[in-house]
C-alpha atoms as a PDB file:
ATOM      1  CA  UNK A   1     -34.984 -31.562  17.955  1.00  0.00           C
ATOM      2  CA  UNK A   2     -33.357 -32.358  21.201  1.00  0.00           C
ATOM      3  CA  UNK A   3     -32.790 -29.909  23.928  1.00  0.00           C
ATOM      4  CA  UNK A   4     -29.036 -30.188  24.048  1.00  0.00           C
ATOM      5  CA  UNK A   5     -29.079 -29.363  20.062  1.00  0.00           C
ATOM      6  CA  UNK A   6     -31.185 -26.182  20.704  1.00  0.00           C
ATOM      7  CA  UNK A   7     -29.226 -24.868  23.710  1.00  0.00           C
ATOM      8  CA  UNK A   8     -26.427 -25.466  21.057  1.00  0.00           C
ATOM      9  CA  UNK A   9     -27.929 -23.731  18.355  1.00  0.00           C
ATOM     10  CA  UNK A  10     -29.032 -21.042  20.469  1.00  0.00           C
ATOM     11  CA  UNK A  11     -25.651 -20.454  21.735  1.00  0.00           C
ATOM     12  CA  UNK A  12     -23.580 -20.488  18.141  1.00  0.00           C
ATOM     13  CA  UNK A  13     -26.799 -17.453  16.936  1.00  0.00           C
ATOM     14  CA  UNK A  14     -25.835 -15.683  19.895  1.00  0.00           C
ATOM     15  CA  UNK A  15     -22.212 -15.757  19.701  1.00  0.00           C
ATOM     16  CA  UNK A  16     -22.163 -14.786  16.146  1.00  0.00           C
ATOM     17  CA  UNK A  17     -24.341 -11.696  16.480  1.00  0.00           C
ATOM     18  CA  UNK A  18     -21.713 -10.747  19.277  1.00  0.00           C
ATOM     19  CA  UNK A  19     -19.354 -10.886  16.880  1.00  0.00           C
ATOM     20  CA  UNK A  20     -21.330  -8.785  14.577  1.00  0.00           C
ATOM     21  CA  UNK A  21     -22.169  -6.262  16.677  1.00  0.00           C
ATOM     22  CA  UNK A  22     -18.259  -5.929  18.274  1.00  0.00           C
ATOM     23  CA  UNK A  23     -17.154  -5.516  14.650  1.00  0.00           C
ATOM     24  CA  UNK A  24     -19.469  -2.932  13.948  1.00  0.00           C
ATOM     25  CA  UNK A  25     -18.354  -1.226  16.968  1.00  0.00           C
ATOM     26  CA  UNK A  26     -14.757  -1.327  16.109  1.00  0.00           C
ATOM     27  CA  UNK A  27     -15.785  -0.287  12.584  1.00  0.00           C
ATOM     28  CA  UNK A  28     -17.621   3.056  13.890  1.00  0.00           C
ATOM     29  CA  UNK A  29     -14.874   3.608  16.648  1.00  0.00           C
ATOM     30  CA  UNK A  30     -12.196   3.669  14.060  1.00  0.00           C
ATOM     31  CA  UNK A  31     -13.680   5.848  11.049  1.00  0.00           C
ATOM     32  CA  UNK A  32     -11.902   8.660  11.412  1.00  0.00           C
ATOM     33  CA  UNK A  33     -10.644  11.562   9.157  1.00  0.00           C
ATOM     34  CA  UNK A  34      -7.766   9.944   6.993  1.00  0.00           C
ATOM     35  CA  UNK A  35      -4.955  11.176   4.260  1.00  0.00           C
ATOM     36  CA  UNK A  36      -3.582   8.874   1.409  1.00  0.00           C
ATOM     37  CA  UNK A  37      -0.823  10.262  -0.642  1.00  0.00           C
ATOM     38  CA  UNK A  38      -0.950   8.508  -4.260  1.00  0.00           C
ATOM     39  CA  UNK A  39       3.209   8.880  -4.149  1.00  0.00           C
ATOM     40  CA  UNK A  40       5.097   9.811  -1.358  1.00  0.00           C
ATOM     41  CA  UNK A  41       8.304   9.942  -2.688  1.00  0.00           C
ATOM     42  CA  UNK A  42      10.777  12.701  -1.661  1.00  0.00           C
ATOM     43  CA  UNK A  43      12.036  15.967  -3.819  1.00  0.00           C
ATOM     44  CA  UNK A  44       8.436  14.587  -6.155  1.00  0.00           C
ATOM     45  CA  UNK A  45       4.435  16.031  -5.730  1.00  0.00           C
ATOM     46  CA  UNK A  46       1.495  14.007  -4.599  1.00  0.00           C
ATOM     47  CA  UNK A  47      -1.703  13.460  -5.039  1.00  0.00           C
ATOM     48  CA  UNK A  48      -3.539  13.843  -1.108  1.00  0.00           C
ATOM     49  CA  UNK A  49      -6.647  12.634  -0.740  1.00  0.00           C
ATOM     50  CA  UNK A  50      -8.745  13.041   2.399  1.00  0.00           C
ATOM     51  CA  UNK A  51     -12.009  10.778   3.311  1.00  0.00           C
ATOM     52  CA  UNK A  52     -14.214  12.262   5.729  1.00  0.00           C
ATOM     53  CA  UNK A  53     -17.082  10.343   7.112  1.00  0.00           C
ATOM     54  CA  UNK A  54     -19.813  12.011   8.619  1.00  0.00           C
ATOM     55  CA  UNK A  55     -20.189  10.811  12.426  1.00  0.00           C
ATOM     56  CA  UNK A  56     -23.023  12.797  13.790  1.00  0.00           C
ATOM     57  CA  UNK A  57     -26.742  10.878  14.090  1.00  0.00           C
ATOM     58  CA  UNK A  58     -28.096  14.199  13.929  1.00  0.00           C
ATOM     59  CA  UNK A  59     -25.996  16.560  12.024  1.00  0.00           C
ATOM     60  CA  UNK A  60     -24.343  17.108   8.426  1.00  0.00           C
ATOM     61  CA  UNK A  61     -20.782  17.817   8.024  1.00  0.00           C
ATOM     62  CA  UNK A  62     -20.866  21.277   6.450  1.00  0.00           C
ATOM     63  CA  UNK A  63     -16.626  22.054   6.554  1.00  0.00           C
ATOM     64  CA  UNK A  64     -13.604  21.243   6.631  1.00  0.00           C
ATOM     65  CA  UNK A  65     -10.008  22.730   7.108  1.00  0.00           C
ATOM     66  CA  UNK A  66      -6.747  20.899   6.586  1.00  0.00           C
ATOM     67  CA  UNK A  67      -3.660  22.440   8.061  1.00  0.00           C
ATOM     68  CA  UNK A  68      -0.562  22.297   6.239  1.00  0.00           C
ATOM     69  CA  UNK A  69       3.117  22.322   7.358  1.00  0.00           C
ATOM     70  CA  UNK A  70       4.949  25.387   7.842  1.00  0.00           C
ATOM     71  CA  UNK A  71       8.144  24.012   8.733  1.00  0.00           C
ATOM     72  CA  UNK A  72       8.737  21.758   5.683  1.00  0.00           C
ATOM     73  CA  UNK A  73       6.424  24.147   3.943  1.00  0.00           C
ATOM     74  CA  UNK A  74       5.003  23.101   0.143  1.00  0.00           C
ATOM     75  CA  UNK A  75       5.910  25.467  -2.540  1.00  0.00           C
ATOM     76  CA  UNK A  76       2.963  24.420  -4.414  1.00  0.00           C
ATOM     77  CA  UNK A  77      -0.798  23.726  -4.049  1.00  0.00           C
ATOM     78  CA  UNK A  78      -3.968  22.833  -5.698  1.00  0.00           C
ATOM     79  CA  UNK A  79      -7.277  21.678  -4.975  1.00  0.00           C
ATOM     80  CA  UNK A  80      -9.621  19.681  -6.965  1.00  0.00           C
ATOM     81  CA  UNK A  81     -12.633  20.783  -7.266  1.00  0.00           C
ATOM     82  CA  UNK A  82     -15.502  19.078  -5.221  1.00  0.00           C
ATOM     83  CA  UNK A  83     -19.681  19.504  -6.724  1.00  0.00           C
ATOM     84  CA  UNK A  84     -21.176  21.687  -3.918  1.00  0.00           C
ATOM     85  CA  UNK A  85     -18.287  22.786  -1.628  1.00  0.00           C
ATOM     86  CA  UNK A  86     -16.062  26.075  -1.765  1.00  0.00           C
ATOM     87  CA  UNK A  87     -12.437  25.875  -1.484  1.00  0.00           C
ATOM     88  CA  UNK A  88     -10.323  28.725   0.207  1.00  0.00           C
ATOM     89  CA  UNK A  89      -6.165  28.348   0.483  1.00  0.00           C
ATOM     90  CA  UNK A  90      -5.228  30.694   2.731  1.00  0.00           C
ATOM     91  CA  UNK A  91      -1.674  31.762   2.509  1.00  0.00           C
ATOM     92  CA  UNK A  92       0.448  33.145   5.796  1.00  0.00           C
ATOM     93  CA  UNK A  93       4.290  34.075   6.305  1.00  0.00           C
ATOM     94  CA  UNK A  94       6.581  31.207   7.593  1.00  0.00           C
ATOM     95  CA  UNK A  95       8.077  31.650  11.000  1.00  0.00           C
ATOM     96  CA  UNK A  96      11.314  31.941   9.387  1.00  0.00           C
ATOM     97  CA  UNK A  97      12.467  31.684   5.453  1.00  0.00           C
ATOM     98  CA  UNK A  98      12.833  28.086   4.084  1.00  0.00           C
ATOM     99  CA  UNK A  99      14.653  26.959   1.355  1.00  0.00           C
ATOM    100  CA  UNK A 100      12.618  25.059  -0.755  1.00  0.00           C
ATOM    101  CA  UNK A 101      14.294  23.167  -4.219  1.00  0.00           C
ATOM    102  CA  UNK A 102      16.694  25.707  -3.916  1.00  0.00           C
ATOM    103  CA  UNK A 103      14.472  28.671  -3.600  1.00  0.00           C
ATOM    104  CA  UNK A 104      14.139  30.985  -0.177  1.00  0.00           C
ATOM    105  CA  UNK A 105      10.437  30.818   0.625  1.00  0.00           C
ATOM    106  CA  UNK A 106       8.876  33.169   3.075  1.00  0.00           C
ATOM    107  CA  UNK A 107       5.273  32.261   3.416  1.00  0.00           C
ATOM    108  CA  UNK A 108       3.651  29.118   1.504  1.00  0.00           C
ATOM    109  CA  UNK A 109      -0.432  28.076   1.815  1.00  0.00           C
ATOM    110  CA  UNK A 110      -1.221  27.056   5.239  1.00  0.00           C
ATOM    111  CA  UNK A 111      -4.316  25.468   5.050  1.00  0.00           C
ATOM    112  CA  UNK A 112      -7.054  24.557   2.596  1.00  0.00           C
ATOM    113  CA  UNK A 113     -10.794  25.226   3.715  1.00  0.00           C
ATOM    114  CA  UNK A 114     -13.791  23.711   2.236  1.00  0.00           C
ATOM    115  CA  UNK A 115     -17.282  24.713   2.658  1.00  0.00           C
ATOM    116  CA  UNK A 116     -20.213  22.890   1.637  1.00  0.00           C
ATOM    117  CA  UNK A 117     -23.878  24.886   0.366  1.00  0.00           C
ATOM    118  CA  UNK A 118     -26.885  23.506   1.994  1.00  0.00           C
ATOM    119  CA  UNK A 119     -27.703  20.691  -0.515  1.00  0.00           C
ATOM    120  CA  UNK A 120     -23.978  18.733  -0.755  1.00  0.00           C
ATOM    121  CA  UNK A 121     -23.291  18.533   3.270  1.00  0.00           C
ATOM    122  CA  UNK A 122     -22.142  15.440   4.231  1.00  0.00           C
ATOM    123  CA  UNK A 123     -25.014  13.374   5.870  1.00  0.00           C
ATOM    124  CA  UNK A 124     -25.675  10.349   7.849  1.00  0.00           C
ATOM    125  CA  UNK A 125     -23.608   6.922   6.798  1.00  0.00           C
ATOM    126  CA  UNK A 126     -21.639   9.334   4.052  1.00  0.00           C
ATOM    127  CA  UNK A 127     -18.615  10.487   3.549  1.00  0.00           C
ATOM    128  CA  UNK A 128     -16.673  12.982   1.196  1.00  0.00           C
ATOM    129  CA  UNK A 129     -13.380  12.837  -0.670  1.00  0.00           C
ATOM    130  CA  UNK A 130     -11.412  15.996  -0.956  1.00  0.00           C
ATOM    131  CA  UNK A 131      -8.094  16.100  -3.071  1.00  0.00           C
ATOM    132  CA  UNK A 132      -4.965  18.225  -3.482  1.00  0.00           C
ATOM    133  CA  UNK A 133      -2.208  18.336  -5.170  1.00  0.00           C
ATOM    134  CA  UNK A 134       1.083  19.501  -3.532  1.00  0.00           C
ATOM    135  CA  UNK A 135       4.825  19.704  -4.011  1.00  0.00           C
ATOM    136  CA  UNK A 136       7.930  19.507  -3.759  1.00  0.00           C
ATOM    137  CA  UNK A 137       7.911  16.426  -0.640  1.00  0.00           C
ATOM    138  CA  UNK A 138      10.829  16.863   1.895  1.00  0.00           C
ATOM    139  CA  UNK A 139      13.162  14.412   2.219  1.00  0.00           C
ATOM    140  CA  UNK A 140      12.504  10.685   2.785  1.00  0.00           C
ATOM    141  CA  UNK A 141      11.398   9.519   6.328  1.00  0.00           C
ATOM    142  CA  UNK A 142      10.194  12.706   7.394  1.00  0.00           C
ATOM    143  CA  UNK A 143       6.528  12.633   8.801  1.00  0.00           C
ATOM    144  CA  UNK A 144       4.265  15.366   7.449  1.00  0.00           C
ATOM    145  CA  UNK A 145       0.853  16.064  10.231  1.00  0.00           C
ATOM    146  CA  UNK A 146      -1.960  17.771   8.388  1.00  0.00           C
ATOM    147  CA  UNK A 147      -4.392  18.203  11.713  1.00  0.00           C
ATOM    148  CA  UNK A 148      -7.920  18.794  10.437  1.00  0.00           C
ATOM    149  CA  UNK A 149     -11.007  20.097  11.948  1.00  0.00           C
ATOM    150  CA  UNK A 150     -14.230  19.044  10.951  1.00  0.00           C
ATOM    151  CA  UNK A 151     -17.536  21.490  11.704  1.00  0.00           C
ATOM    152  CA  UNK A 152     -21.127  19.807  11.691  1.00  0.00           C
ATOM    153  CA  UNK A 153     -24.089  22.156  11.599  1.00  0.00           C
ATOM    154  CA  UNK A 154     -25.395  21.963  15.212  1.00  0.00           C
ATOM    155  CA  UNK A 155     -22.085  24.057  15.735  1.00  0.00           C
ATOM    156  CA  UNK A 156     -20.301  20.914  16.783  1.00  0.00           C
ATOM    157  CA  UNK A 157     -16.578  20.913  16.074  1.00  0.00           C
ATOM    158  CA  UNK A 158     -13.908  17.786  15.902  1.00  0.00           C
ATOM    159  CA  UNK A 159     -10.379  18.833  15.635  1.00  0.00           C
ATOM    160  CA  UNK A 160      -8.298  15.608  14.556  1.00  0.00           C
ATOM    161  CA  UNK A 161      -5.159  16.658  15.597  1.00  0.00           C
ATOM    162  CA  UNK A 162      -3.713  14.237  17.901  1.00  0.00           C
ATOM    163  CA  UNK A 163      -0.469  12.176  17.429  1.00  0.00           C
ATOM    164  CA  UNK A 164       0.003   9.199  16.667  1.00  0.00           C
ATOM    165  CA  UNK A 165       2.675   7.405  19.026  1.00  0.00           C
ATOM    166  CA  UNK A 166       3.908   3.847  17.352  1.00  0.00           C
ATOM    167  CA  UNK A 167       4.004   1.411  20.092  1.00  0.00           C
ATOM    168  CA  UNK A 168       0.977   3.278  21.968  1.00  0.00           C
ATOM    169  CA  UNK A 169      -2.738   2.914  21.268  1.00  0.00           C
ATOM    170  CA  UNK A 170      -4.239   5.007  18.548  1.00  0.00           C
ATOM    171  CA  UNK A 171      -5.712   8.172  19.843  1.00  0.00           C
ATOM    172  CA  UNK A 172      -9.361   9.033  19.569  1.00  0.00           C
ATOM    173  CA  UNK A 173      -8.829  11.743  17.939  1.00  0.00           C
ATOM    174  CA  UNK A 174      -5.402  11.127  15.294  1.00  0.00           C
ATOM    175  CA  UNK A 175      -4.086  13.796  13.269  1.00  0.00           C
ATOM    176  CA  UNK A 176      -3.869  12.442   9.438  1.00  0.00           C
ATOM    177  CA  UNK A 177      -0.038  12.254   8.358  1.00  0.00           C
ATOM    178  CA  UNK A 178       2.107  10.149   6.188  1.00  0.00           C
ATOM    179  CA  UNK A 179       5.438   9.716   6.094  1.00  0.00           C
ATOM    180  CA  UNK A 180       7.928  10.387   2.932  1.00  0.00           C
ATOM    181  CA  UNK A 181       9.729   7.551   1.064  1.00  0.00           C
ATOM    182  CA  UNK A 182      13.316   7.741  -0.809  1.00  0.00           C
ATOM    183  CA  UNK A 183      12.629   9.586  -4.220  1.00  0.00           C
ATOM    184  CA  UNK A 184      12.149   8.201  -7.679  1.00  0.00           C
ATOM    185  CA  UNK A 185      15.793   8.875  -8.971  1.00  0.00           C
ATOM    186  CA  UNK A 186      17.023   7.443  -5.659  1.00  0.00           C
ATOM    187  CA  UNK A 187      14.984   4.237  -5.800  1.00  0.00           C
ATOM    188  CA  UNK A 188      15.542   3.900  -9.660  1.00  0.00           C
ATOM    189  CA  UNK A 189      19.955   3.919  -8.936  1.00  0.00           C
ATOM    190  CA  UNK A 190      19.685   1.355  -6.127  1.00  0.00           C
ATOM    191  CA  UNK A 191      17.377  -1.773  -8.330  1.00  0.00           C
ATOM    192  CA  UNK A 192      20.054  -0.556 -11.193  1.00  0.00           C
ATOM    193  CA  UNK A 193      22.854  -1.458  -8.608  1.00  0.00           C
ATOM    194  CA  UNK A 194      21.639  -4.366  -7.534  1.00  0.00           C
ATOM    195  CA  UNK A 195      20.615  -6.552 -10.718  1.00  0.00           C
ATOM    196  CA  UNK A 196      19.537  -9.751  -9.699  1.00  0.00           C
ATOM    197  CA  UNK A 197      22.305 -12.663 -10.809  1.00  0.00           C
ATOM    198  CA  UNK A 198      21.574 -16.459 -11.868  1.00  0.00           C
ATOM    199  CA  UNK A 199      24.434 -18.402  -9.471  1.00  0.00           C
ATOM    200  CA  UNK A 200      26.778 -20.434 -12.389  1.00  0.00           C
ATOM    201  CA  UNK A 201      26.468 -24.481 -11.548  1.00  0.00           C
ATOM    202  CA  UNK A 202      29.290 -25.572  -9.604  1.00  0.00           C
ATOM    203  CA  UNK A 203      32.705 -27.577 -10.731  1.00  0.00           C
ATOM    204  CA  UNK A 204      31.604 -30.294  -9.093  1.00  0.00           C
ATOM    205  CA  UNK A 205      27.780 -30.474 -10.419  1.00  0.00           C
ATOM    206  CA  UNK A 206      29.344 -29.650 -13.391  1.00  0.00           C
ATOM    207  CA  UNK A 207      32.018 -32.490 -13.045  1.00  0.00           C
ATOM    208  CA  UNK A 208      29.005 -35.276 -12.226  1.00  0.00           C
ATOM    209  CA  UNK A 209      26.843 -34.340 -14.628  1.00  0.00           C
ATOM    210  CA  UNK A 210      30.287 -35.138 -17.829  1.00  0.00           C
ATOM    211  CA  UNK A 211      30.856 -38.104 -15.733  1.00  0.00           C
ATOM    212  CA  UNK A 212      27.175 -39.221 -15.988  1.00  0.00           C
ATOM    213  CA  UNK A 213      26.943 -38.328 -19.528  1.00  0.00           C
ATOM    214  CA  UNK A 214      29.944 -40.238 -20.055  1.00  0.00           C
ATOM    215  CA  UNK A 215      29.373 -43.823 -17.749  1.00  0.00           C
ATOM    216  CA  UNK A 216      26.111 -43.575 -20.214  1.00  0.00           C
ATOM    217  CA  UNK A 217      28.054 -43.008 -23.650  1.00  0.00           C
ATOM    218  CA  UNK A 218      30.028 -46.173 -22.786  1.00  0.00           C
ATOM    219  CA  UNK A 219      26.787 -48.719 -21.528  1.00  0.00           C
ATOM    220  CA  UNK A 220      24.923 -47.249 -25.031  1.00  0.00           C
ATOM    221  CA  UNK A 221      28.181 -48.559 -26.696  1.00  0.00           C
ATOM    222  CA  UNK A 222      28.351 -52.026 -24.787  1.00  0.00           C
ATOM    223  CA  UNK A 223      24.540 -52.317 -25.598  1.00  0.00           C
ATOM    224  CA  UNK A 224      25.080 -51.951 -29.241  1.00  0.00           C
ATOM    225  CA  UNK A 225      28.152 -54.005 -29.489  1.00  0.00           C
ATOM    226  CA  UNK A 226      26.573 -56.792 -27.553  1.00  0.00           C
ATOM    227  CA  UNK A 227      23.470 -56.398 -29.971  1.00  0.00           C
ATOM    228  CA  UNK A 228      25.608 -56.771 -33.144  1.00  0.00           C
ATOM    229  CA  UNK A 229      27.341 -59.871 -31.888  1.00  0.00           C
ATOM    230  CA  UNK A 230      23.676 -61.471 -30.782  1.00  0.00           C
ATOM    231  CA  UNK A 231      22.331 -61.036 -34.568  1.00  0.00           C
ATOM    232  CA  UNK A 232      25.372 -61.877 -35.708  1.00  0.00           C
ATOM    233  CA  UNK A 233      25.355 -65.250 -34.019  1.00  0.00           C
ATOM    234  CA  UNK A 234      21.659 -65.561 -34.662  1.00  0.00           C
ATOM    235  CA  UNK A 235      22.759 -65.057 -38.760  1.00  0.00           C
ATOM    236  CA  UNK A 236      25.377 -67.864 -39.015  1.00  0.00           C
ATOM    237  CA  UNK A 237      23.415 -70.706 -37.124  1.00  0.00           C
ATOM    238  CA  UNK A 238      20.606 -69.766 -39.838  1.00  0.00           C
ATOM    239  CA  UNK A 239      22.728 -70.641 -42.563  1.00  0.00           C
ATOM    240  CA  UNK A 240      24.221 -73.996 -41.339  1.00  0.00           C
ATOM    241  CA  UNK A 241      20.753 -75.108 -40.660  1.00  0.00           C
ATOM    242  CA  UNK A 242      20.158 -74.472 -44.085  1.00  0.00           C
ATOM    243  CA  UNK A 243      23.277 -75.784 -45.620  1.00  0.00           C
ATOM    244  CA  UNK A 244      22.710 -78.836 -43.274  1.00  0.00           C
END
């Protein structure tokens, strides 16, 4: 193999494992404590599940607490259970009463805590799902910020509870949030309102295509006429050969 080949070869192995290891990097610098809402429509209830990797080399992640909103507050809350780890929902008094689908509400869960036992902490390259269920949304385009800390067991603690600013890099720390859509009911009127509609062929499309239709009406005739007269013709010089 010639040298220039190797130096090229060598070059394109050592480029790619660049590129390997910067993705990797960008990989690990962006795992971060995230929420997806199954259906974020407003005046509705959602599914929210958080995924919670476990960043430590050394230690497990051993709890978690998700803080909920107290200014749109939810009027209802559930948690799915999770093999291994406790759940608490801890319950305060709003700041002030909130009218909720029509109802006053005065104090409304405020976070969700989960606890792992010894055996189910969340280890090296892992990560843990934890689900709730909670209701009624706020209306659409409002932005709901459920900050949560994460404990390991060296005593370590993360608090992911920093905004997100659209325009502006993403924090190192982001708080998980999601942001409401129009409701069911709402979304359902507006495709009813707007059917979709099959534009009618113009006049003048319409116009060409009779005068096209009719140009070849009259050629089919001329053909068939001209046809007739041909074995016509053809017929009677038959017979005066004969008769001849």
């Amino acid at each position: 193999m010639k040298t220039s080949h190797r130096r090229t070869l060598k070059t394109a192995c050592a480029a790619t494992m660049a590129a390997g290891l910067l993705a990797f990097g960008v990989s690990a610098a962006s795992a971060h404590v995230n929420v997806n809402p199954d259906d974020p429509a407003a005046g509705g209830y959602t599914h929210l599940t958080f995924n919670v990797p476990n960043e430590s080399p050394t230690a497990k992640t051993s709890k978690l607490e998700v803080s909920l909103p107290t200014d749109t507050p939810f009027n209802s809350v559930s948690v799915k259970p999770v093999e291994g780890w406790t759940a608490e929902l801890v319950t305060t008094a709003l700041p002030k009463p909130v009218t909720v689908a029509g109802a006053t509400v005065t104090k409304a869960v405020s976070s969700v805590v989960w606890t792992a036992d010894a055996a189910h902490q969340i280890g090296q390259d892992q990560y843990q799902a934890f689900s709730i269920s909670v209701g009624v949304l706020p209306d659409a385009g409002t932005t709901i910020t459920l900050p949560a800390t994460q404990t390991y067991t060296d005593g370590t603690v993360v608090k992911w509870d920093e905004k997100t600013v659209e325009g502006q890099p993403e924090p190192e720390h982001p708080a998980p949030s999601f942001v409401t859509t129009a409701s069911d009911a709402a979304a359902s009127a507006a495709t009813t309102s707007s059917p979709s509609v099959t534009p009618a062929p113009s006049a003048a499309a319409s116009t060409t295509s009779s005068d096209a239709g009719s140009t070849a009406g009259w050629f089919g005739l001329a053909a068939g006429l001209i046809g007739l007269a041909a074995g016509v013709t053809a017929l009677a010089r038959t017979r005066s050969t004969k008769t001849k």
